[in-house]
PDB file of N, CA and C in Angstrom:
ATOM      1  N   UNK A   1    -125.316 -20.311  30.523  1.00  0.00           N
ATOM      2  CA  UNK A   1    -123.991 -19.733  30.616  1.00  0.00           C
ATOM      3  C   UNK A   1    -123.022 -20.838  31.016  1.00  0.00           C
ATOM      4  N   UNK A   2    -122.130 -21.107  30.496  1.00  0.00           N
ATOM      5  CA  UNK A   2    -121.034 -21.766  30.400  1.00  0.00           C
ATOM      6  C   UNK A   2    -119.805 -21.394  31.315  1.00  0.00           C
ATOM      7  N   UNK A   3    -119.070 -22.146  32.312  1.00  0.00           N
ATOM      8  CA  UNK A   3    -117.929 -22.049  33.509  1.00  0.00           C
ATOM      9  C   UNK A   3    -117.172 -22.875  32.805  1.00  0.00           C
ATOM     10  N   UNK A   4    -115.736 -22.789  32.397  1.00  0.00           N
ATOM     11  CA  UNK A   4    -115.058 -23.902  32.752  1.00  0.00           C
ATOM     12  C   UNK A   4    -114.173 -24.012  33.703  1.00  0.00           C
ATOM     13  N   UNK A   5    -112.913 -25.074  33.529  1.00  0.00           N
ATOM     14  CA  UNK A   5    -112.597 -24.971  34.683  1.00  0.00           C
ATOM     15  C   UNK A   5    -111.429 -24.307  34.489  1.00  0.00           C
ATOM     16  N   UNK A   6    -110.798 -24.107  32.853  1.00  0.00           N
ATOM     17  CA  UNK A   6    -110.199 -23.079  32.586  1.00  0.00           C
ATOM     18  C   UNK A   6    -110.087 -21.683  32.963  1.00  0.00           C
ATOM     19  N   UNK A   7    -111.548 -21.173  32.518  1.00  0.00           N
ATOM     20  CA  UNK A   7    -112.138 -19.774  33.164  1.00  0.00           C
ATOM     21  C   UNK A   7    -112.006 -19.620  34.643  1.00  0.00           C
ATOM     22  N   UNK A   8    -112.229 -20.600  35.260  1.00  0.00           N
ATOM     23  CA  UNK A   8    -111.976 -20.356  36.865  1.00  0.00           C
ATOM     24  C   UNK A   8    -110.580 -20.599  37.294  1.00  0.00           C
ATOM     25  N   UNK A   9    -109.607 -21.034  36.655  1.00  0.00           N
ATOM     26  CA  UNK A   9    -108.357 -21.084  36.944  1.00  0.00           C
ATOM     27  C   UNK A   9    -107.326 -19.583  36.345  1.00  0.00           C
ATOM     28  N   UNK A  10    -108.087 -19.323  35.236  1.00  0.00           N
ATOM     29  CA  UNK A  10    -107.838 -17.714  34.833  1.00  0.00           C
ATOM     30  C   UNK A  10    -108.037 -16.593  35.957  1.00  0.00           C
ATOM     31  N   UNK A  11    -109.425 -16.186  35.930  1.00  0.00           N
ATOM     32  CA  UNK A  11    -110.149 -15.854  37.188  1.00  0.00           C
ATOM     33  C   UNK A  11    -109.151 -15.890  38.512  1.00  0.00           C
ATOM     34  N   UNK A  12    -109.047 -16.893  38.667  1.00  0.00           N
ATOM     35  CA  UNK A  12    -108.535 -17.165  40.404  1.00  0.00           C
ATOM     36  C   UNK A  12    -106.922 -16.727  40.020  1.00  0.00           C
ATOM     37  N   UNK A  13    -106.208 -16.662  39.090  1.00  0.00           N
ATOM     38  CA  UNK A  13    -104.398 -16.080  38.235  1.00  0.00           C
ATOM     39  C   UNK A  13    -104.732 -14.571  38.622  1.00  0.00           C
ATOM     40  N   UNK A  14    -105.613 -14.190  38.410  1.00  0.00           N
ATOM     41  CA  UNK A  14    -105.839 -12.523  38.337  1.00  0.00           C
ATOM     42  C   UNK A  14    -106.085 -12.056  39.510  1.00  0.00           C
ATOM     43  N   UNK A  15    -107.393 -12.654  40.205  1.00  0.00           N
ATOM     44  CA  UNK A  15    -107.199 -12.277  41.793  1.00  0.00           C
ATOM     45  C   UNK A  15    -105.844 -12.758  42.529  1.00  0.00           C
ATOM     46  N   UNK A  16    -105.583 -13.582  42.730  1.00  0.00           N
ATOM     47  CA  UNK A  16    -104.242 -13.779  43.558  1.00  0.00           C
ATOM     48  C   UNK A  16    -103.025 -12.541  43.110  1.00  0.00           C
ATOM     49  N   UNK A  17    -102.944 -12.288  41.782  1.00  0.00           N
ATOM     50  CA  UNK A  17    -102.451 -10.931  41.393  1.00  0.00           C
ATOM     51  C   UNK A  17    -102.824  -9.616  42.000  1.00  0.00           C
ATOM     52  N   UNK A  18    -103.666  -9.686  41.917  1.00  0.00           N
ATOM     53  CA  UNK A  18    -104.140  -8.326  42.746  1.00  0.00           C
ATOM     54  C   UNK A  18    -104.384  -8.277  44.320  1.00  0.00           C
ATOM     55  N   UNK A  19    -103.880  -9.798  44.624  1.00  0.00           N
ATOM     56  CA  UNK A  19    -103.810  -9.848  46.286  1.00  0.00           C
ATOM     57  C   UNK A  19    -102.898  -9.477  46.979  1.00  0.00           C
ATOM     58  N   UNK A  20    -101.605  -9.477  46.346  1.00  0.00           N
ATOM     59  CA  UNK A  20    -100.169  -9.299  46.719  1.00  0.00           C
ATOM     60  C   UNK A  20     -99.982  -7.878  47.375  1.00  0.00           C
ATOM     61  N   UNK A  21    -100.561  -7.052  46.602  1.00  0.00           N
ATOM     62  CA  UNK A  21    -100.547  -5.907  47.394  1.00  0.00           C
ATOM     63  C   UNK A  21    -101.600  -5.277  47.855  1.00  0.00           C
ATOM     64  N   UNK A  22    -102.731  -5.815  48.847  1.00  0.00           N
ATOM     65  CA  UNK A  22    -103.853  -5.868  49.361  1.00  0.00           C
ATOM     66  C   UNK A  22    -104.239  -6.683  49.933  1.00  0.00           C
ATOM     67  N   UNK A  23    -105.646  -6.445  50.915  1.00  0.00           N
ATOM     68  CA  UNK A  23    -106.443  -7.481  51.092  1.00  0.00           C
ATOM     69  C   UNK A  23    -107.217  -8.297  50.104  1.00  0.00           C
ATOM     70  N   UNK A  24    -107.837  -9.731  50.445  1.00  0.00           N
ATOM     71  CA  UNK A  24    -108.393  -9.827  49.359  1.00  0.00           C
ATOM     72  C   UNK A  24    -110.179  -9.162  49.367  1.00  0.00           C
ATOM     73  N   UNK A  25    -110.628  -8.393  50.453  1.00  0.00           N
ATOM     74  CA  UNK A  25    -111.572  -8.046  50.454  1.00  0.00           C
ATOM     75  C   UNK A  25    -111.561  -6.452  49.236  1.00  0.00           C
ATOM     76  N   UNK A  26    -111.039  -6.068  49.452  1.00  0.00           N
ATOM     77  CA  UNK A  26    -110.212  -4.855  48.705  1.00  0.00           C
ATOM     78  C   UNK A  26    -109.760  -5.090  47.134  1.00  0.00           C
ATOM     79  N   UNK A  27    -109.232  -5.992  47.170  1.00  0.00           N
ATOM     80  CA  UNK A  27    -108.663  -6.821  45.813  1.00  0.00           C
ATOM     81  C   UNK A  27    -109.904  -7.578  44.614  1.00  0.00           C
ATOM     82  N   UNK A  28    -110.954  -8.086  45.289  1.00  0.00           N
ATOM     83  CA  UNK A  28    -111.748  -8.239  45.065  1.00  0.00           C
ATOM     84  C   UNK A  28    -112.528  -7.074  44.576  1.00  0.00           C
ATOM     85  N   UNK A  29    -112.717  -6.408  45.428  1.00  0.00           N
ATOM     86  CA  UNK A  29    -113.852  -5.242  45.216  1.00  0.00           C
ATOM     87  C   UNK A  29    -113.200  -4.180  44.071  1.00  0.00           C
ATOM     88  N   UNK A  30    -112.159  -3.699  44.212  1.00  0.00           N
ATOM     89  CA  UNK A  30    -110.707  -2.757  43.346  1.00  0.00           C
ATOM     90  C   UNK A  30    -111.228  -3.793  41.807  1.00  0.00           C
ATOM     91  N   UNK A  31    -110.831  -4.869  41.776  1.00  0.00           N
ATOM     92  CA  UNK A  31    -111.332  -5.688  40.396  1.00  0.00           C
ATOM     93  C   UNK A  31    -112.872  -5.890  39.822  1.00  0.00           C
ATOM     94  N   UNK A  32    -114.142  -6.327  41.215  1.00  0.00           N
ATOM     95  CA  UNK A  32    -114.863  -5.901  40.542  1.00  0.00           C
ATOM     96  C   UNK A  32    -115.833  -4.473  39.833  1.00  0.00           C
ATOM     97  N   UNK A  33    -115.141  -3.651  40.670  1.00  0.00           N
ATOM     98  CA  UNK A  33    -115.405  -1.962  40.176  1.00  0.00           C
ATOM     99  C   UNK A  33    -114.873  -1.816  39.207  1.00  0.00           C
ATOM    100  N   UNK A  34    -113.817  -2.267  38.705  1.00  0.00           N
ATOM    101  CA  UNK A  34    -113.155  -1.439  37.202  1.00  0.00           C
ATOM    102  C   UNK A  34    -114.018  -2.638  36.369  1.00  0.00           C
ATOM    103  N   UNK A  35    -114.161  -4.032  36.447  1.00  0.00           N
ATOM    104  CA  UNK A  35    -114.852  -4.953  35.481  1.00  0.00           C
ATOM    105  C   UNK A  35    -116.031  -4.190  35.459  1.00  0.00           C
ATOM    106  N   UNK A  36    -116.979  -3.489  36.162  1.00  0.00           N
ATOM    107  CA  UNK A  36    -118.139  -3.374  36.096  1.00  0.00           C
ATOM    108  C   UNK A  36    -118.505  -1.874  35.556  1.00  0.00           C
ATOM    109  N   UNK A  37    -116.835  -1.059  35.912  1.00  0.00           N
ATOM    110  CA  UNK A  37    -116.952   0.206  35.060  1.00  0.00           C
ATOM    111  C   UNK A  37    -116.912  -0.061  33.093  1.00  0.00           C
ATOM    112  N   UNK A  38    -116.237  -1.689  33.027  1.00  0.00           N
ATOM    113  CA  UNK A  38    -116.316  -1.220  31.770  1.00  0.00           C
ATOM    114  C   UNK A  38    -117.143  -2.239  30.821  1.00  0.00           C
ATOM    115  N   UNK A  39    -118.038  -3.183  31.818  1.00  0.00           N
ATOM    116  CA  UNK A  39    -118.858  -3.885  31.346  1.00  0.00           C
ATOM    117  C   UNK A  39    -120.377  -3.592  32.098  1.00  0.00           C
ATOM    118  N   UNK A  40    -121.293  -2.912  31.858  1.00  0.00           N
ATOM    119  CA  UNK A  40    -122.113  -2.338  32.480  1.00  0.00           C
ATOM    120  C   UNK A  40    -123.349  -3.761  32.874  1.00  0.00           C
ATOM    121  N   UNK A  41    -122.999  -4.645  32.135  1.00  0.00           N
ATOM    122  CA  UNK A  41    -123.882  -6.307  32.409  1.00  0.00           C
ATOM    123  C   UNK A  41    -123.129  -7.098  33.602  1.00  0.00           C
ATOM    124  N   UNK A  42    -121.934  -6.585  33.734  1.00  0.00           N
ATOM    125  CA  UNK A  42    -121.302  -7.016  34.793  1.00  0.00           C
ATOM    126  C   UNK A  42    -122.190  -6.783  36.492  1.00  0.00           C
ATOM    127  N   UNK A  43    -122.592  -7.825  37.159  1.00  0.00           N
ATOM    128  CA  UNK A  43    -122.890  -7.653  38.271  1.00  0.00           C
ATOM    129  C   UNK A  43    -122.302  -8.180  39.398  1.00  0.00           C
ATOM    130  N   UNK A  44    -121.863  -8.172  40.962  1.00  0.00           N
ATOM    131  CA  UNK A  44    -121.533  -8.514  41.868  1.00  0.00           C
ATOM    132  C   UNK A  44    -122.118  -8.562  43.426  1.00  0.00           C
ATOM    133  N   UNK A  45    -121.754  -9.072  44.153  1.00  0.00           N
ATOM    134  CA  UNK A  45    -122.346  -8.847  45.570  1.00  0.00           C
ATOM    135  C   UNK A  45    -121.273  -9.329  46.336  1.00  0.00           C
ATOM    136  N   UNK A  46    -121.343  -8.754  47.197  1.00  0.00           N
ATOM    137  CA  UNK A  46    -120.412  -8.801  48.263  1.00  0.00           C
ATOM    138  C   UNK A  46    -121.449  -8.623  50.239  1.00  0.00           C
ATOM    139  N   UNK A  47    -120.745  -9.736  50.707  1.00  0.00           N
ATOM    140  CA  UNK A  47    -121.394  -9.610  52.517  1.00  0.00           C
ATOM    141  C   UNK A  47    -120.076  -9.752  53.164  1.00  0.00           C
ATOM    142  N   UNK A  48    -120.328  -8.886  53.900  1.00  0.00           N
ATOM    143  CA  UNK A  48    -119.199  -9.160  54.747  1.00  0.00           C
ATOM    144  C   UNK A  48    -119.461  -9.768  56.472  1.00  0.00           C
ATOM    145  N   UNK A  49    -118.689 -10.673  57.224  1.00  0.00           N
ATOM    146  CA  UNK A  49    -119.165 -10.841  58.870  1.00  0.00           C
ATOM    147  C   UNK A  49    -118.942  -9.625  59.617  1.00  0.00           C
ATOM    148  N   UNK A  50    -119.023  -9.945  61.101  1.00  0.00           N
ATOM    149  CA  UNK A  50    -118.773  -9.191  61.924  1.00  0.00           C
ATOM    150  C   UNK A  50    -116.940  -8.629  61.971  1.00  0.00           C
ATOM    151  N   UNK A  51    -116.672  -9.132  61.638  1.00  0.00           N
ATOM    152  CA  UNK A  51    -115.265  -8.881  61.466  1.00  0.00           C
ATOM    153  C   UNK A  51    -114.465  -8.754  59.961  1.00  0.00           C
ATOM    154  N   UNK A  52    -115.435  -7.931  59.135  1.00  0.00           N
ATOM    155  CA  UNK A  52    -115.084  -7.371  57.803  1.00  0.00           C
ATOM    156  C   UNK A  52    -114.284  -7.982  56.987  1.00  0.00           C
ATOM    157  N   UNK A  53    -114.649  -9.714  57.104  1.00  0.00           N
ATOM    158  CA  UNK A  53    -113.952 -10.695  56.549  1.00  0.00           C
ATOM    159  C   UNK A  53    -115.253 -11.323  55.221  1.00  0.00           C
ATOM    160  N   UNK A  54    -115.120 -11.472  54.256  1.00  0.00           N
ATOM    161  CA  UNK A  54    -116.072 -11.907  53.278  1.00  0.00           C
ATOM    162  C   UNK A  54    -116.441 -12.866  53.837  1.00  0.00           C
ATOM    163  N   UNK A  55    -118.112 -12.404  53.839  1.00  0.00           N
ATOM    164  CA  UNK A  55    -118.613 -13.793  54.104  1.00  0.00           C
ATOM    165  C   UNK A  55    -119.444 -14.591  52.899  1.00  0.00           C
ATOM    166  N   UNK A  56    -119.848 -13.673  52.205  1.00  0.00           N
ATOM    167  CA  UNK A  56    -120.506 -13.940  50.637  1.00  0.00           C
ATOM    168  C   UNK A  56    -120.199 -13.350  49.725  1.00  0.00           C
ATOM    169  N   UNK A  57    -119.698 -14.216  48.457  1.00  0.00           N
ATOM    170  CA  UNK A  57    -119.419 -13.092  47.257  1.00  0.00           C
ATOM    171  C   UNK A  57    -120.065 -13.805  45.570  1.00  0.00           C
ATOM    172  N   UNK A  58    -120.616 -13.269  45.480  1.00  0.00           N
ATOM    173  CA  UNK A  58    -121.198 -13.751  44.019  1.00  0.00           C
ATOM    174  C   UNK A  58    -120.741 -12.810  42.635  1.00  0.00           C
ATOM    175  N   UNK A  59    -121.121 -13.509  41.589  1.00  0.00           N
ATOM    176  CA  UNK A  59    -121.055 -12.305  40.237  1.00  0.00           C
ATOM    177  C   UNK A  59    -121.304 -13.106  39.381  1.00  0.00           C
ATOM    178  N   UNK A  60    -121.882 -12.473  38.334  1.00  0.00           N
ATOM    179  CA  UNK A  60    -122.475 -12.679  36.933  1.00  0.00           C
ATOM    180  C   UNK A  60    -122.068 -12.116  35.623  1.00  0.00           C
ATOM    181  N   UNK A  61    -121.057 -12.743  34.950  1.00  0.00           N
ATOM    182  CA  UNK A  61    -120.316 -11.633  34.268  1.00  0.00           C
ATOM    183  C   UNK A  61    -121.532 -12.670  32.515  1.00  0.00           C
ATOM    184  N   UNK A  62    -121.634 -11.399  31.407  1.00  0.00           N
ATOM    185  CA  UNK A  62    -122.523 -12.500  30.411  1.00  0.00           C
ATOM    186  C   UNK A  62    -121.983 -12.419  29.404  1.00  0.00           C
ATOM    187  N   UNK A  63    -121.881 -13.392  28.487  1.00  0.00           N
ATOM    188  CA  UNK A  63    -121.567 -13.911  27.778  1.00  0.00           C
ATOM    189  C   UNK A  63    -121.176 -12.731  26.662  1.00  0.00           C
ATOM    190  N   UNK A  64    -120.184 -12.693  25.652  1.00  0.00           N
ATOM    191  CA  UNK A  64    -119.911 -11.714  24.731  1.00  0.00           C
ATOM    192  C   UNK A  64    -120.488 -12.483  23.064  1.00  0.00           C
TER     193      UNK A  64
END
């Protein structure tokens, strides 16, 4: 599977969009629930610390 650094500069345009009016723990999660409602290969994980601040976040979105 292929990253560029395009794709991650896309990626990171869209979250900061959806940060403005949210957290980004929220913003995050709000984006990967609808990606994953409509791509069912779509996977994610999320940890959070003691203080409900992300502490790990992964995802695997595959190739079309």
């Amino acid at each position: 599977m292929t990253f560029s650094k395009n794709d991650c500069e896309n990626y990171m345009r869209t979250i900061k969009r959806l940060r403005l009016a949210e957290g980004d723990a929220v913003a995050f999660q709000n984006y990967f629930n609808k990606t994953q409602s409509i791509d069912s290969k779509f996977y994610y994980s999320m940890n959070f610390d003691d203080e409900n601040k992300i502490k790990n976040l992964s995802w695997v979105m595959h190739e079309s």
